[in-house]
C-alpha atoms as a PDB file:
ATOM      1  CA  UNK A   1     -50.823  39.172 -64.297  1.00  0.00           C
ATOM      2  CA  UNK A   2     -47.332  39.073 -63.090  1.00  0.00           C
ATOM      3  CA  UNK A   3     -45.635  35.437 -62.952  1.00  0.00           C
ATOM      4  CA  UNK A   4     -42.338  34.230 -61.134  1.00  0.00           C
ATOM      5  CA  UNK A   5     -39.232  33.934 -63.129  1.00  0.00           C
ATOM      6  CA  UNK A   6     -37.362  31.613 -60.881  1.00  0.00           C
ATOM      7  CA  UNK A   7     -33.901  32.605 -62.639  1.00  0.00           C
ATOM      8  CA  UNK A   8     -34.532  35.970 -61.704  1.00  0.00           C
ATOM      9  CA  UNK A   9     -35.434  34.988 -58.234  1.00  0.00           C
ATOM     10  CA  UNK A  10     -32.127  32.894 -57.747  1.00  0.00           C
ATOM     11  CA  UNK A  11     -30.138  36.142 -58.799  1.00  0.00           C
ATOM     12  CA  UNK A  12     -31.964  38.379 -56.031  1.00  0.00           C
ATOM     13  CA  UNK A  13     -31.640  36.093 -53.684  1.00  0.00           C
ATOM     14  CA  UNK A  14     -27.634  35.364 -54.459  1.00  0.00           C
ATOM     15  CA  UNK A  15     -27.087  39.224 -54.275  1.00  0.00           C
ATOM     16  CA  UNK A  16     -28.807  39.314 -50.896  1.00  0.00           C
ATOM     17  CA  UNK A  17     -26.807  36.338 -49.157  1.00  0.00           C
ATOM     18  CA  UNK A  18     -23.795  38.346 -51.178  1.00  0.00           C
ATOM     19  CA  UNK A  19     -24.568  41.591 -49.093  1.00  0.00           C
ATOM     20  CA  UNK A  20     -25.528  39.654 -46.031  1.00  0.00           C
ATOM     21  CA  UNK A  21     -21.929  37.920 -45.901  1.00  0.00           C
ATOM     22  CA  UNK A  22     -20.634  41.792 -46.390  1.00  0.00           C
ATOM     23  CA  UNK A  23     -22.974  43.233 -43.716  1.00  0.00           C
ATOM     24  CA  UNK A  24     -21.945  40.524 -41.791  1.00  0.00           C
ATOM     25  CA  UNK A  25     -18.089  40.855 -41.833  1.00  0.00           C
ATOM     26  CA  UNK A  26     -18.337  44.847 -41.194  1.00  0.00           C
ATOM     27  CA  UNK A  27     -20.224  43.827 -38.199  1.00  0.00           C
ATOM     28  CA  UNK A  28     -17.286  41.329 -37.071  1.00  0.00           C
ATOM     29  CA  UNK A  29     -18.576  38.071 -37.780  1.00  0.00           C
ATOM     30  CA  UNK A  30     -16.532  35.615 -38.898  1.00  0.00           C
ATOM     31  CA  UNK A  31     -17.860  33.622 -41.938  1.00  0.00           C
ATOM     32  CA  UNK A  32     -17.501  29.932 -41.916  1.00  0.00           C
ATOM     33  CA  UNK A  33     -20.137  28.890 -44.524  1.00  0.00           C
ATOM     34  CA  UNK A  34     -22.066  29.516 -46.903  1.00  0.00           C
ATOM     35  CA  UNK A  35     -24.701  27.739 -48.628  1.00  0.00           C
ATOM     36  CA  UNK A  36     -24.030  24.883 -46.109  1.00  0.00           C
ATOM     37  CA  UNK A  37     -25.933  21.470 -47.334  1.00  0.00           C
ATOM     38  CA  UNK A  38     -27.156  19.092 -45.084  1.00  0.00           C
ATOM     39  CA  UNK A  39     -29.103  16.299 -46.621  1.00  0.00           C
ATOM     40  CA  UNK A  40     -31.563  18.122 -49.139  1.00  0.00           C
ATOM     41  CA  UNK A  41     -32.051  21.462 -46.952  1.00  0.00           C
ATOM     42  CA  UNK A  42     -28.993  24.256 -46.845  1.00  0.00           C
ATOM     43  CA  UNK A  43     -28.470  27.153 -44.376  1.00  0.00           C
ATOM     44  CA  UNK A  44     -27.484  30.385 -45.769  1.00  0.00           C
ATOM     45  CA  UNK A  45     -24.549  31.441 -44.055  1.00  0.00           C
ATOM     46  CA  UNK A  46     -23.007  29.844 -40.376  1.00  0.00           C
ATOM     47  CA  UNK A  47     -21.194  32.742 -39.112  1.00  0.00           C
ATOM     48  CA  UNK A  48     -19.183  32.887 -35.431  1.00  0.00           C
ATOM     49  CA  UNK A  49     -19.857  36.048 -33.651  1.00  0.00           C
ATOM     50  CA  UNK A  50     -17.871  36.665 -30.432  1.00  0.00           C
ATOM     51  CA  UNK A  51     -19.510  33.448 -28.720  1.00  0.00           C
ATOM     52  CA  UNK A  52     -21.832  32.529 -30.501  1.00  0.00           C
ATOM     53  CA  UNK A  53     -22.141  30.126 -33.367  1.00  0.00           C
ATOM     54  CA  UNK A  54     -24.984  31.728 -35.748  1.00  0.00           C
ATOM     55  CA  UNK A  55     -27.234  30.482 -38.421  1.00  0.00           C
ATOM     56  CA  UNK A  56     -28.760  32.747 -40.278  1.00  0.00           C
ATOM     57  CA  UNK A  57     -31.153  33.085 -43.128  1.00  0.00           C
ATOM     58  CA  UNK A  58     -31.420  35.210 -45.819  1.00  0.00           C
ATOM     59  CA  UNK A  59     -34.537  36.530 -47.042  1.00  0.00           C
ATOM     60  CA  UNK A  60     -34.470  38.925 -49.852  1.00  0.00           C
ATOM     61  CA  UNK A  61     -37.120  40.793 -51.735  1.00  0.00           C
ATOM     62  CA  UNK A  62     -37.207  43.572 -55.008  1.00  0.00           C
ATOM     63  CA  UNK A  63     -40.291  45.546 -52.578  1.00  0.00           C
ATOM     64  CA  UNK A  64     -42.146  44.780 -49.550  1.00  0.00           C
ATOM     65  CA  UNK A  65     -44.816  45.177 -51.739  1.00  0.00           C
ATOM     66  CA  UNK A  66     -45.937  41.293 -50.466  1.00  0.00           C
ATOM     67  CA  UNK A  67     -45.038  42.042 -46.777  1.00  0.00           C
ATOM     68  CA  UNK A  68     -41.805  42.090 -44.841  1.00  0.00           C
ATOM     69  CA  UNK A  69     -39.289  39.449 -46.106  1.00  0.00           C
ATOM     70  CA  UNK A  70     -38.474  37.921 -42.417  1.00  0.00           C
ATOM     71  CA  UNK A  71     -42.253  37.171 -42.325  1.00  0.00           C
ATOM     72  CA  UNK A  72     -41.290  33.986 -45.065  1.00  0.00           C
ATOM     73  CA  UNK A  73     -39.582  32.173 -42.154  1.00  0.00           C
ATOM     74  CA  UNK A  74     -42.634  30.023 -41.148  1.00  0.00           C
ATOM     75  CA  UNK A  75     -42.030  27.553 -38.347  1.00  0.00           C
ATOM     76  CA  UNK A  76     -41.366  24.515 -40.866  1.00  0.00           C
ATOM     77  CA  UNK A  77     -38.426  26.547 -41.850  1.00  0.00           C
ATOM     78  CA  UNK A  78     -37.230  27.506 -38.291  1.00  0.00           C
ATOM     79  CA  UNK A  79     -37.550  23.557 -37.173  1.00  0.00           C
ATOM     80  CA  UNK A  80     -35.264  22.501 -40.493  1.00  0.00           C
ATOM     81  CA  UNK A  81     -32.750  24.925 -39.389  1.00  0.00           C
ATOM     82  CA  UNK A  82     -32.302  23.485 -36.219  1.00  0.00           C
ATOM     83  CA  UNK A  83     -32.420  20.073 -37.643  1.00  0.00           C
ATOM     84  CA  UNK A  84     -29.426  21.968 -39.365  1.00  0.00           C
ATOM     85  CA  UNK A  85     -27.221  23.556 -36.557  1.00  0.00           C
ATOM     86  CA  UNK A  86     -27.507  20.075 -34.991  1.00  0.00           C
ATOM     87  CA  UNK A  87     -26.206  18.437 -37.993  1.00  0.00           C
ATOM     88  CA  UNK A  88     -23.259  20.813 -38.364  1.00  0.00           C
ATOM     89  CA  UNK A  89     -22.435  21.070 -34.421  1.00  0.00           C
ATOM     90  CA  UNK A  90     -22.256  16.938 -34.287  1.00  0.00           C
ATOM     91  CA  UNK A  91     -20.392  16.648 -37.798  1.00  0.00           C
ATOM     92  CA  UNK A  92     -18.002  19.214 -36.684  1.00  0.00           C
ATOM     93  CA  UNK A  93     -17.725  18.655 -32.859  1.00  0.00           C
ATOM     94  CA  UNK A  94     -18.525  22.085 -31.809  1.00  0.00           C
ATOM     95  CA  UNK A  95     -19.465  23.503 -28.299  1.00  0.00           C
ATOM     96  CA  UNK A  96     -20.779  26.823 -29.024  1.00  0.00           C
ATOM     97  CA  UNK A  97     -23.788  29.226 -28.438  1.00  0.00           C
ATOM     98  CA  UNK A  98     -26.139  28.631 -31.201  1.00  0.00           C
ATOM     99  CA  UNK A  99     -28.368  31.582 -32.408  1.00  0.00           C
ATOM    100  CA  UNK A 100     -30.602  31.811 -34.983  1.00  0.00           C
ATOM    101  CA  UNK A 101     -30.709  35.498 -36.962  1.00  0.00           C
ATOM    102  CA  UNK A 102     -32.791  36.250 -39.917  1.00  0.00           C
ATOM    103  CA  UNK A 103     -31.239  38.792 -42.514  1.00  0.00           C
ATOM    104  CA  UNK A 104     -34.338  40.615 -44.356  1.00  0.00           C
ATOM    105  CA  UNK A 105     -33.128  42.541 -47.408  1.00  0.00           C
ATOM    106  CA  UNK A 106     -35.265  44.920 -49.521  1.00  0.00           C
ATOM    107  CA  UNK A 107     -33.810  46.064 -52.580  1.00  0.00           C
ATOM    108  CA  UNK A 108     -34.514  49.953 -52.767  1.00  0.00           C
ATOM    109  CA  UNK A 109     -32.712  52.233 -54.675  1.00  0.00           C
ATOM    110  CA  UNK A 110     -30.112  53.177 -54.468  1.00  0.00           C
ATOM    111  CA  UNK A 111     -29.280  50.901 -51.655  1.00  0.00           C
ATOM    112  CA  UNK A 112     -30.362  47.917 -50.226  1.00  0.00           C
ATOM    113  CA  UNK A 113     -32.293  48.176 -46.917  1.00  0.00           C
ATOM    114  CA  UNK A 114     -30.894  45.438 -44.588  1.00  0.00           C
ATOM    115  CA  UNK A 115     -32.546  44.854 -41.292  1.00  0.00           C
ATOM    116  CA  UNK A 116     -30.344  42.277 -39.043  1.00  0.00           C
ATOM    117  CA  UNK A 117     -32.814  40.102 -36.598  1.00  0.00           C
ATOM    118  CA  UNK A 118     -30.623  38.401 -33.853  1.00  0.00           C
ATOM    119  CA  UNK A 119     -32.163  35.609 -32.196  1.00  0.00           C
ATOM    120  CA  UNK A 120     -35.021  35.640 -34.438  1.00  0.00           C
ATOM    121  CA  UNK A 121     -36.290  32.472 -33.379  1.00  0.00           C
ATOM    122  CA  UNK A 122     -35.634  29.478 -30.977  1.00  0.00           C
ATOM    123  CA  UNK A 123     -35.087  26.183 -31.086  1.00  0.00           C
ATOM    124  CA  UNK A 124     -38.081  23.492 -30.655  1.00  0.00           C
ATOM    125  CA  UNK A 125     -38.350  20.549 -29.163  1.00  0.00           C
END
């Protein structure tokens, strides 16, 4: 039986908001967070793209060996990111666009497979 080292599961998950901010810029976002904190949640990165102000989250896994990575962004975490964006867009005055994109990362060798999933869900009300 095979049990969760959370140390190593901070690292993975580091390196994939790492090559999400890279995939990211080489796609011409513009990065303006990272790790944002709002209360006790945080969004991964908040990233401007043409315009559009995005909020995406990172999901990264070492196989799809439990199913797709994106597939971990239940509903409870879609409705705390737009508690989120609204937090950020009324602490920084903004009148943007707002999209939400998930960033599913699979580590395979000898690269990582990234698969980029704009407007991956919508905001509730």
């Amino acid at each position: 039986m095979t049990t969760s080292n959370p140390q190593h599961n901070r690292e993975i998950g580091a390196a994939g908001e790492n090559a999400a901010v890279d995939y990211l810029k080489t796609k011409g976002f513009i990065i303006l967070e990272t790790n944002w904190r709002f209360g006790q949640n945080e969004v991964d990165i908040i990233a401007k793209d043409k315009t559009d102000l995005v909020f995406v989250e990172v999901k990264t896994r070492s196989s799809n060996k439990f199913g797709e990575p994106e597939m971990a962004v239940n509903k409870t975490k879609q409705k705390m990111y737009q508690r989120l964006a609204t937090g950020y867009i009324e602490k920084h005055h903004i009148n943007m666009d707002v999209r939400f994109d998930i960033i599913a990362i699979v580590n395979k060798i000898p690269e990582p497979e990234i698969f980029h999933i704009k407007d991956a869900f919508y905001p509730y009300n």
